[in-house]
PDB file of N, CA and C in Angstrom:
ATOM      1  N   UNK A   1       0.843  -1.160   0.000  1.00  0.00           N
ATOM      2  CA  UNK A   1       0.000   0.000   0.000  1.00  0.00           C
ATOM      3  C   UNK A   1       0.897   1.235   0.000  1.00  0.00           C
ATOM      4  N   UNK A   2       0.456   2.091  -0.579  1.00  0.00           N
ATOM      5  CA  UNK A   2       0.804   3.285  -0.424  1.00  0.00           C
ATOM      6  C   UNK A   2      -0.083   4.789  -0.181  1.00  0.00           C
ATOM      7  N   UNK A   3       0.809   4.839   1.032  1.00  0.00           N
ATOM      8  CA  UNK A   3       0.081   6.464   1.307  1.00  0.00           C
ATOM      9  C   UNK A   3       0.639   7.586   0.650  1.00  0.00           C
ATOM     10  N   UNK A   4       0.054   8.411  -0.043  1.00  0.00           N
ATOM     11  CA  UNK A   4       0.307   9.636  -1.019  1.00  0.00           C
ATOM     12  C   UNK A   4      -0.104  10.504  -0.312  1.00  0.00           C
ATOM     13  N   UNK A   5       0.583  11.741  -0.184  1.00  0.00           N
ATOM     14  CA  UNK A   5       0.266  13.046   0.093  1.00  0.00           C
ATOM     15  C   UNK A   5       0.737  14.197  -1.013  1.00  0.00           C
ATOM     16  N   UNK A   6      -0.125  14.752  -1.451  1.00  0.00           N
ATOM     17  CA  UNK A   6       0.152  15.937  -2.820  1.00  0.00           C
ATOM     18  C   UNK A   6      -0.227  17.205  -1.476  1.00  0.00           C
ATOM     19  N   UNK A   7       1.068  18.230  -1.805  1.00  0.00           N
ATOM     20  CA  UNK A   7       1.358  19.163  -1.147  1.00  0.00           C
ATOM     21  C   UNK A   7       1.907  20.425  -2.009  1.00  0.00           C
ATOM     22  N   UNK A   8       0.983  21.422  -2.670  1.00  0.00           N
ATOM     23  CA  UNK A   8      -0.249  21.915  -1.806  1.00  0.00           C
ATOM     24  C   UNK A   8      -1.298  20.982  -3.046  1.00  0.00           C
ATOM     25  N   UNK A   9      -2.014  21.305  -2.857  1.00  0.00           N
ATOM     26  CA  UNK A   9      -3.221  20.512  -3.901  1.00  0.00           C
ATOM     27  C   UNK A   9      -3.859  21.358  -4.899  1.00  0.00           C
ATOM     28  N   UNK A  10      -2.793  22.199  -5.474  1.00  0.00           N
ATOM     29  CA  UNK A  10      -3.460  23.368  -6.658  1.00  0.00           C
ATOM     30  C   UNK A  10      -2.066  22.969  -7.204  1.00  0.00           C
ATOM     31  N   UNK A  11      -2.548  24.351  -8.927  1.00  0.00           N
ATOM     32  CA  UNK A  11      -1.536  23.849  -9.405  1.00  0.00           C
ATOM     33  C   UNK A  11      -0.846  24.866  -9.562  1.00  0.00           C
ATOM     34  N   UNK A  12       0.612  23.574  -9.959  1.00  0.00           N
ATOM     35  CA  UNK A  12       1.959  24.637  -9.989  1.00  0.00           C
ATOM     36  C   UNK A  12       2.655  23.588  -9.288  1.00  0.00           C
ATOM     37  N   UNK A  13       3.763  24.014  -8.895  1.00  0.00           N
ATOM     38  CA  UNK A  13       4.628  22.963  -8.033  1.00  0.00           C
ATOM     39  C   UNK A  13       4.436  22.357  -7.199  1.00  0.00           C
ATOM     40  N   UNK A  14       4.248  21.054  -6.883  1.00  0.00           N
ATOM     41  CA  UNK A  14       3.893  20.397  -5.624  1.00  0.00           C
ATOM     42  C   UNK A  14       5.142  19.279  -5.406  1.00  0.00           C
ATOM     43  N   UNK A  15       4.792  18.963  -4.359  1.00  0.00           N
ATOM     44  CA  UNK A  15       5.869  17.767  -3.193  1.00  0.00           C
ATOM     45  C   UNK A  15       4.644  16.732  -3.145  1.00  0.00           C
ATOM     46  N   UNK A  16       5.350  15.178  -3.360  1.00  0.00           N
ATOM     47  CA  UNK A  16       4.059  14.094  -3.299  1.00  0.00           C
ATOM     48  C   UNK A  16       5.306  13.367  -2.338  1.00  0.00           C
ATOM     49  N   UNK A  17       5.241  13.209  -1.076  1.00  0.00           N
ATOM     50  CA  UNK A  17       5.053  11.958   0.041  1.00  0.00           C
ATOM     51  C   UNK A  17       4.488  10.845  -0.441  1.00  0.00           C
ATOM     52  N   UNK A  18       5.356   9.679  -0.395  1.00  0.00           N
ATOM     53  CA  UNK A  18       4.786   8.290  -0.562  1.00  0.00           C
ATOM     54  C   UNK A  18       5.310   8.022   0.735  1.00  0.00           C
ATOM     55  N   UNK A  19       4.565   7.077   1.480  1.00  0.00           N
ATOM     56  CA  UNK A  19       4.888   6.367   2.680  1.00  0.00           C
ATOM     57  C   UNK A  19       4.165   4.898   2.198  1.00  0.00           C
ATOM     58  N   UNK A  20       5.202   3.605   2.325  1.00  0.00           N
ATOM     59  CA  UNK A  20       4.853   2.062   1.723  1.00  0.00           C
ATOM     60  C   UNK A  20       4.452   1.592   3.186  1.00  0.00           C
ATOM     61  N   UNK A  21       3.975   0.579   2.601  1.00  0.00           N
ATOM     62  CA  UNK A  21       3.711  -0.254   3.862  1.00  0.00           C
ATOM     63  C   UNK A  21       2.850  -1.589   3.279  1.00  0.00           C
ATOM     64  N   UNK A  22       3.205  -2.361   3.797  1.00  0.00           N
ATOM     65  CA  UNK A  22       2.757  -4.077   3.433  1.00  0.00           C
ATOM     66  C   UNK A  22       1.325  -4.331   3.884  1.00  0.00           C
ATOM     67  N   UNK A  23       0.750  -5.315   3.271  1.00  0.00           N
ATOM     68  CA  UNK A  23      -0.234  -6.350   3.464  1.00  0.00           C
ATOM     69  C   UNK A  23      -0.948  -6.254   5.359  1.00  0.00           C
ATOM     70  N   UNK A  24       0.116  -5.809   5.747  1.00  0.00           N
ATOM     71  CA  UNK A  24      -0.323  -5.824   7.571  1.00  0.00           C
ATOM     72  C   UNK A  24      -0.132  -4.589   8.000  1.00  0.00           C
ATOM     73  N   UNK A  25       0.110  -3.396   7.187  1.00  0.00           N
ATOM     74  CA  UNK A  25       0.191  -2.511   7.086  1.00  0.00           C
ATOM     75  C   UNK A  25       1.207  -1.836   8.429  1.00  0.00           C
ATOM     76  N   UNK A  26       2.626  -3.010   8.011  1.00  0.00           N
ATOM     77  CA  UNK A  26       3.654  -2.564   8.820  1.00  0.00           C
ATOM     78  C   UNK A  26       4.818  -1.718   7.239  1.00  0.00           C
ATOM     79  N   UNK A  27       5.411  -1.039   7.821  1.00  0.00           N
ATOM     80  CA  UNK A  27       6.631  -0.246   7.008  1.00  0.00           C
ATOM     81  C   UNK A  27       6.942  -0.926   5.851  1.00  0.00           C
ATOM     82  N   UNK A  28       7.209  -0.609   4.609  1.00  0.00           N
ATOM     83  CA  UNK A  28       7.692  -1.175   3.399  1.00  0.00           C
ATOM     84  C   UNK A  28       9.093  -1.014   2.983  1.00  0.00           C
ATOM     85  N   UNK A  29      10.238  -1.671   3.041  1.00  0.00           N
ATOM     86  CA  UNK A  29      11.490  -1.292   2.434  1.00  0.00           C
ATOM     87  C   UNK A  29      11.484  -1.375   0.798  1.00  0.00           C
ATOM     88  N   UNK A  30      11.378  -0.528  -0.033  1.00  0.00           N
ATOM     89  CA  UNK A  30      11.633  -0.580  -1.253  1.00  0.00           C
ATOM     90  C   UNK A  30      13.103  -0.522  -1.716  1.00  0.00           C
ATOM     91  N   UNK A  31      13.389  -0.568  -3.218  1.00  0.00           N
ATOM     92  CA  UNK A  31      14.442  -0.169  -4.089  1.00  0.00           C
ATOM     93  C   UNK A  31      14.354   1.661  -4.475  1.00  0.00           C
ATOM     94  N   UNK A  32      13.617   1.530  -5.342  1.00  0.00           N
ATOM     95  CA  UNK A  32      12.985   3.099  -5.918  1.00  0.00           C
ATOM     96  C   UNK A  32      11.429   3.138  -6.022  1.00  0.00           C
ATOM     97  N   UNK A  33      11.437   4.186  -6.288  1.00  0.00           N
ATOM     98  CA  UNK A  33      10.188   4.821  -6.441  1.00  0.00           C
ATOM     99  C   UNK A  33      10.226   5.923  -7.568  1.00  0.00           C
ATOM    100  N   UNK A  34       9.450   5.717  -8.439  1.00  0.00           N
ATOM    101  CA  UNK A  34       9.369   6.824  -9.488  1.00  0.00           C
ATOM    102  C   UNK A  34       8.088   7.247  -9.364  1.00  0.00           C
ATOM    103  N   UNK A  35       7.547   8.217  -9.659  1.00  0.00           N
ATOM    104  CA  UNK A  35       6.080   8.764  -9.881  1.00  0.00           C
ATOM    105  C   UNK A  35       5.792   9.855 -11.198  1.00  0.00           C
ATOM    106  N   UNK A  36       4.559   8.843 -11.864  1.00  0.00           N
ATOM    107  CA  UNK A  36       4.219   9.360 -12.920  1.00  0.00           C
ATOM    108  C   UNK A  36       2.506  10.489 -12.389  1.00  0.00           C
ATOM    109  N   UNK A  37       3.030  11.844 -13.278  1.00  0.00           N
ATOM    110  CA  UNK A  37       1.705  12.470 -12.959  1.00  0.00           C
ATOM    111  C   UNK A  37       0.853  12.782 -14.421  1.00  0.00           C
ATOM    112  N   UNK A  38      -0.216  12.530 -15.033  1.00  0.00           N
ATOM    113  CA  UNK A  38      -0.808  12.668 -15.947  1.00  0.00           C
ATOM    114  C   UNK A  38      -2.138  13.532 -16.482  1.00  0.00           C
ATOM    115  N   UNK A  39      -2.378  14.503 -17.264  1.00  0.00           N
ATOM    116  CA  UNK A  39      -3.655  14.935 -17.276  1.00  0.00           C
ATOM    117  C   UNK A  39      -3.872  14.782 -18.512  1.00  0.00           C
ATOM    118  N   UNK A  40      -4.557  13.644 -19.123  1.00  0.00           N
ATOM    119  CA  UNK A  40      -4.383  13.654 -20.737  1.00  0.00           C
ATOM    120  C   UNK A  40      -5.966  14.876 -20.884  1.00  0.00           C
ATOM    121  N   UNK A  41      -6.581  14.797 -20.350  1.00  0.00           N
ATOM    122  CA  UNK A  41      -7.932  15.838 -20.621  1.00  0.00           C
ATOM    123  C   UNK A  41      -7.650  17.042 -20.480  1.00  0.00           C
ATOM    124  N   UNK A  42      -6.704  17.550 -19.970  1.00  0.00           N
ATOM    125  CA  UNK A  42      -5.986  18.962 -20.180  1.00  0.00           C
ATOM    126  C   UNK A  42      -4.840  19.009 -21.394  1.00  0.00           C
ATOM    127  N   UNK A  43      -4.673  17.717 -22.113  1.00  0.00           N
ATOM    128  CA  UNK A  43      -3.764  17.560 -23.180  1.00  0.00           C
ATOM    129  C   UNK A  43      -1.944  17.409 -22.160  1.00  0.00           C
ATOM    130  N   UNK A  44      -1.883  17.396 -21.312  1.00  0.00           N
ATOM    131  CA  UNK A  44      -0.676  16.668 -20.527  1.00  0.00           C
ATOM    132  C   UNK A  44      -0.391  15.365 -20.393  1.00  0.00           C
ATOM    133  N   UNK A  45       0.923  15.408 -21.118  1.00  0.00           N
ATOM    134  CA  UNK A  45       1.594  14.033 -21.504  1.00  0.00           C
ATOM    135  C   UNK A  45       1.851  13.940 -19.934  1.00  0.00           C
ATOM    136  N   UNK A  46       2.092  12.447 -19.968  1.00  0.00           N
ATOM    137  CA  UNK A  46       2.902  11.834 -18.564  1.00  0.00           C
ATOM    138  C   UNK A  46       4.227  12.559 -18.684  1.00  0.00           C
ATOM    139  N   UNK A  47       4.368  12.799 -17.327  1.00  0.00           N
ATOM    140  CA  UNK A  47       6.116  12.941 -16.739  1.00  0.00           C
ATOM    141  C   UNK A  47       6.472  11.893 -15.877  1.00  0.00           C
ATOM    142  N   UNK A  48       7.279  11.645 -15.532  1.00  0.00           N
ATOM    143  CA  UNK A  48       7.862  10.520 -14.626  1.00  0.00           C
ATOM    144  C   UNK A  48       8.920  10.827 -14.061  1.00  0.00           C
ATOM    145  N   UNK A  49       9.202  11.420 -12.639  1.00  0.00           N
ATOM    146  CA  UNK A  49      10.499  11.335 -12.041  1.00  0.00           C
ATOM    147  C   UNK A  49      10.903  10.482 -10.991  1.00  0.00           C
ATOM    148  N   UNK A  50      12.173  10.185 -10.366  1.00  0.00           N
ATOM    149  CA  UNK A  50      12.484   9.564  -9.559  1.00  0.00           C
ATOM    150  C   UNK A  50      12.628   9.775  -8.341  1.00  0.00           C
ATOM    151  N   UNK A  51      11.576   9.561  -7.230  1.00  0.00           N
ATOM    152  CA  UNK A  51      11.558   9.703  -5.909  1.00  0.00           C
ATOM    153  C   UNK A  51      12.777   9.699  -5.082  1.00  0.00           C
ATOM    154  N   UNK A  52      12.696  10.685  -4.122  1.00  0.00           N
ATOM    155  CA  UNK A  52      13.678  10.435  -3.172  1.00  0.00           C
ATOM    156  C   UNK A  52      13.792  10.268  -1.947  1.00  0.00           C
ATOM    157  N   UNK A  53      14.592   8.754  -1.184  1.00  0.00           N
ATOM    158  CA  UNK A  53      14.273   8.222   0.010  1.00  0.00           C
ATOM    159  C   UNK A  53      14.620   9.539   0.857  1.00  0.00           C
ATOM    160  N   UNK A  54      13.811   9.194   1.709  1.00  0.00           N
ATOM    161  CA  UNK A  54      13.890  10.728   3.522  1.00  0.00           C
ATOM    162  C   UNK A  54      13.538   9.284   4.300  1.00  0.00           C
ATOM    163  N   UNK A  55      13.549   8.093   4.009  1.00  0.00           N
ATOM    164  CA  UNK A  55      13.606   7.370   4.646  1.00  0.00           C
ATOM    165  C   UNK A  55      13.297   5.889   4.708  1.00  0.00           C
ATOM    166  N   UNK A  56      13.050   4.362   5.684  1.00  0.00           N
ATOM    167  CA  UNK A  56      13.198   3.471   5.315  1.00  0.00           C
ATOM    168  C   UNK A  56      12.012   3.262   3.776  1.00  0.00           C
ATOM    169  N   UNK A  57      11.119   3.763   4.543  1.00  0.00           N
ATOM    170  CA  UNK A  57       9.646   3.263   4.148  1.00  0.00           C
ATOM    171  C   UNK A  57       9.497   4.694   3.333  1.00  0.00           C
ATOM    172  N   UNK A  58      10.062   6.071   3.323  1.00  0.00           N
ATOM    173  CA  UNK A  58       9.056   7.002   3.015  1.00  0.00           C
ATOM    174  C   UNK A  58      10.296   7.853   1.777  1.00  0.00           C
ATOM    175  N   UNK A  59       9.310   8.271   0.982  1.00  0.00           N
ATOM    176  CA  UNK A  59       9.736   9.076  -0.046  1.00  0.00           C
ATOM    177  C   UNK A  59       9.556  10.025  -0.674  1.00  0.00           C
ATOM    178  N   UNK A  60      10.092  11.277  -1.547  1.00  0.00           N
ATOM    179  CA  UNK A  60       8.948  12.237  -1.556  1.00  0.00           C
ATOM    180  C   UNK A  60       9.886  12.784  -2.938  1.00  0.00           C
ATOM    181  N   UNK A  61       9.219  13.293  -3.822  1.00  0.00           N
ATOM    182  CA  UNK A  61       9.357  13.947  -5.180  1.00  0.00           C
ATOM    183  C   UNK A  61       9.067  15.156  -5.499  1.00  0.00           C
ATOM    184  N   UNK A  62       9.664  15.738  -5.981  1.00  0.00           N
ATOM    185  CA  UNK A  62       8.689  17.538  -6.222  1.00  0.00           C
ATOM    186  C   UNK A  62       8.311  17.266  -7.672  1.00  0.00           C
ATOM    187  N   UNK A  63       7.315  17.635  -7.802  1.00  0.00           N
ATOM    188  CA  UNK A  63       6.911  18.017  -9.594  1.00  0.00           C
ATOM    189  C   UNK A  63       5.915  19.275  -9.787  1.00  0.00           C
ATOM    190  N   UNK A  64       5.311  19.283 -10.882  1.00  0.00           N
ATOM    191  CA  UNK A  64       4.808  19.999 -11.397  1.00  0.00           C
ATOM    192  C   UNK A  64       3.755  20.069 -11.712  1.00  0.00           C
ATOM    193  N   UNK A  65       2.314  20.317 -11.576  1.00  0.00           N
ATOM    194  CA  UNK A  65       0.995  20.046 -11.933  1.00  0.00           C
ATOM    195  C   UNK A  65       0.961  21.925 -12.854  1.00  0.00           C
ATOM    196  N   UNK A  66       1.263  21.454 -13.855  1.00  0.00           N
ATOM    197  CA  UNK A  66       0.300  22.964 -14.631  1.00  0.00           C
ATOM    198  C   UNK A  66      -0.922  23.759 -14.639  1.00  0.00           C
ATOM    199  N   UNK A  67      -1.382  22.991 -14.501  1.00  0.00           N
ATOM    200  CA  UNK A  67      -3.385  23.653 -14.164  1.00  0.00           C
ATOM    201  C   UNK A  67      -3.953  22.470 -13.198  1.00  0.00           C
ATOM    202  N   UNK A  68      -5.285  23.433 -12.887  1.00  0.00           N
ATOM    203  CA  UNK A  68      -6.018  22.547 -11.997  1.00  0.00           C
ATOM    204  C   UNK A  68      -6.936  21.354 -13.181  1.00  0.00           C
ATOM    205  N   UNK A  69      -7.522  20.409 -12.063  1.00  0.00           N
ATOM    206  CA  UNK A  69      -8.198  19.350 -13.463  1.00  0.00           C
ATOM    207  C   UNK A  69      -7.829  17.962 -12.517  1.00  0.00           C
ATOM    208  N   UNK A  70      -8.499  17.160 -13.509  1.00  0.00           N
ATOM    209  CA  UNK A  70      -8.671  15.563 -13.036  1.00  0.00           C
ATOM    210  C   UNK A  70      -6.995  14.993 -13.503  1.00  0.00           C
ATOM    211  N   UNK A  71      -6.288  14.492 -12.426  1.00  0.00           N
ATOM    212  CA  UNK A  71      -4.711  14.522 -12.772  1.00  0.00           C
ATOM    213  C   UNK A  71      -5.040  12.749 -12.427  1.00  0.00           C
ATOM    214  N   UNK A  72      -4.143  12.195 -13.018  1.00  0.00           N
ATOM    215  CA  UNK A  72      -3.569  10.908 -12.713  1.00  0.00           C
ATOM    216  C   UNK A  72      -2.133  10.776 -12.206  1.00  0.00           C
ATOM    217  N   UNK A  73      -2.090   9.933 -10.835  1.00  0.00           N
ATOM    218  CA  UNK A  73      -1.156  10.142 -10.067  1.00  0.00           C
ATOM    219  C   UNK A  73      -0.347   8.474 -10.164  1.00  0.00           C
ATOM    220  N   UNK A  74       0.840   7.897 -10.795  1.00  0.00           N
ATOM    221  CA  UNK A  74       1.239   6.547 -10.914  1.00  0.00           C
ATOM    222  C   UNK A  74       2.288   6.091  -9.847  1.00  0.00           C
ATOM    223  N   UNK A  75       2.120   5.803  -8.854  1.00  0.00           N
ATOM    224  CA  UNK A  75       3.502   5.059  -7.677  1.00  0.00           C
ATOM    225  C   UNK A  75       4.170   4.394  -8.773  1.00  0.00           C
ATOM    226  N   UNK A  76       5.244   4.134  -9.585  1.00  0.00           N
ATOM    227  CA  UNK A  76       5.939   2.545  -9.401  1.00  0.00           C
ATOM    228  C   UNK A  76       7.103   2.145  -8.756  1.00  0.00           C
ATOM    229  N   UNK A  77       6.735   1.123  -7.881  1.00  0.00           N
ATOM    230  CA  UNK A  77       7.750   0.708  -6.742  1.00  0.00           C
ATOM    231  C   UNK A  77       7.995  -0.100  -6.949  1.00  0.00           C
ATOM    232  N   UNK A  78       9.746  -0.076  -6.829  1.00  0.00           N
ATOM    233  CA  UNK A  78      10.634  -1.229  -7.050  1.00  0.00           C
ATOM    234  C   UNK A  78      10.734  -1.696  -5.577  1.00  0.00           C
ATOM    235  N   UNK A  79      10.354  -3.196  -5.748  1.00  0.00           N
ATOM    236  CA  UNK A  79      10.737  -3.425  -3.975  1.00  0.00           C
ATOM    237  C   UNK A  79      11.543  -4.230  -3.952  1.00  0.00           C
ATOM    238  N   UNK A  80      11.861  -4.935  -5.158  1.00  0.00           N
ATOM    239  CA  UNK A  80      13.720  -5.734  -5.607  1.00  0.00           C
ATOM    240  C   UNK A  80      13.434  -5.962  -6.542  1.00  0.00           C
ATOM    241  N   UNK A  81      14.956  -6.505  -7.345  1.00  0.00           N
ATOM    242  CA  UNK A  81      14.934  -6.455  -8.870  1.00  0.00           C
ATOM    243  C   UNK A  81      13.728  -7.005  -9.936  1.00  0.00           C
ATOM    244  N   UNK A  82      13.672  -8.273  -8.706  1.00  0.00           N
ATOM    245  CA  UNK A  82      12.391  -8.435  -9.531  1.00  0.00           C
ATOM    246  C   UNK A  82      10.986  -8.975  -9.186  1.00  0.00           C
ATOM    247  N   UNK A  83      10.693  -7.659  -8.289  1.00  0.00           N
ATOM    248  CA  UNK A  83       9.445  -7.330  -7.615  1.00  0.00           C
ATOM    249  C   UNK A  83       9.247  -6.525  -7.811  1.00  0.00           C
ATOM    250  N   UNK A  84       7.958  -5.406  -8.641  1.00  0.00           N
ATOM    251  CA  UNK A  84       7.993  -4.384  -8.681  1.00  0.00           C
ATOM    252  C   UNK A  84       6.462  -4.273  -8.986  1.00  0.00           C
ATOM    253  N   UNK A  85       5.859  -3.019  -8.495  1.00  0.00           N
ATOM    254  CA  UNK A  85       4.279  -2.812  -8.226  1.00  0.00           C
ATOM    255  C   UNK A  85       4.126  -1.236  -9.218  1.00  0.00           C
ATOM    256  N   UNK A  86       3.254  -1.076 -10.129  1.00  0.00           N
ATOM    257  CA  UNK A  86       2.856   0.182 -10.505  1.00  0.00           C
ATOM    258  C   UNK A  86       0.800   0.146  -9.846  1.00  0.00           C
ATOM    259  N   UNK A  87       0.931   1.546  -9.441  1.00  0.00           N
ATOM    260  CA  UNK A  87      -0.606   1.521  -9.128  1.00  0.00           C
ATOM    261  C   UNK A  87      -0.891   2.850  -9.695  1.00  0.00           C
ATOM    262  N   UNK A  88      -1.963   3.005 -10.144  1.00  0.00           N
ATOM    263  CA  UNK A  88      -2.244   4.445 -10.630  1.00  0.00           C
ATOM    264  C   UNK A  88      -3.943   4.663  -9.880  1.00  0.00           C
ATOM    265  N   UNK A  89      -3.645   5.844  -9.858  1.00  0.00           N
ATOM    266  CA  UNK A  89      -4.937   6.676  -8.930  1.00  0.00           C
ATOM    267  C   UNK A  89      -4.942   8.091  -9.525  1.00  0.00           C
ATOM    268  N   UNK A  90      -6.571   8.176  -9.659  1.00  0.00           N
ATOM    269  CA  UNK A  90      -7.285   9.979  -9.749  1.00  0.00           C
ATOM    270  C   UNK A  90      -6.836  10.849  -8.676  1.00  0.00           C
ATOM    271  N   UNK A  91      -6.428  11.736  -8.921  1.00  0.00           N
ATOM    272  CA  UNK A  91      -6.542  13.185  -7.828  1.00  0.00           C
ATOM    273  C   UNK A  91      -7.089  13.942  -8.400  1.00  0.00           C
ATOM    274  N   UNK A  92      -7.265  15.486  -7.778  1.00  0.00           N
ATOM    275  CA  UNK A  92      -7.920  16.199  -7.964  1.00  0.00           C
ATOM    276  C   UNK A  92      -6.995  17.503  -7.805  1.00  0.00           C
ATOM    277  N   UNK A  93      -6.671  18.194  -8.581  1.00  0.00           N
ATOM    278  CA  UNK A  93      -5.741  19.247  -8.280  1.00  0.00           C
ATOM    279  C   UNK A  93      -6.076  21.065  -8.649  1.00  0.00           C
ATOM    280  N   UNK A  94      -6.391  21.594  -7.818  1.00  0.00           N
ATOM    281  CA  UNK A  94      -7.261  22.643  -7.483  1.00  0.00           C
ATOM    282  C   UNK A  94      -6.716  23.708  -8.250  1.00  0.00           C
TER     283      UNK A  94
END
């Protein structure tokens, strides 16, 4: 699982917090973390950058949201070479 936090929630530059955590919803040690943000209905291609650990379980990225609108937000977590999870989720970015 992953907990996401988008900071601030309008657009323009934001900070996204991932915090992992397993099946029992104890701490997750990953590899990387990249995060893709998408608005194809505003005509915004995907970007994809590479997260950076602040810690075991937690990670955090700065990007860019251009306008407000229905954004698509993609975790993919490497949790070893060859284990790896992509999840994608709606936000809402003001």
């Amino acid at each position: 699982m992953a907990n996401v936090t988008v900071s601030p929630g309008r657009a323009g530059p934001v900070e996204i917090a991932i915090q992992l955590e397993n099946a029992d919803e104890l701490p997750l040690s990953a590899e990387a973390v990249v995060v893709t943000l998408s608005n194809p209905e505003g005509g915004v291609e995907p970007v994809t950058a590479s997260a950076e650990r602040v810690g075991s379980d937690r990670w955090r990225v700065r990007m860019s949201a251009p306008m407000p609108g229905r954004w698509s937000l993609g975790p993919g977590i490497t949790i070893t070479a060859t284990d790896m999870v992509n999840v994608v989720s709606p936000i809402l970015i003001k």
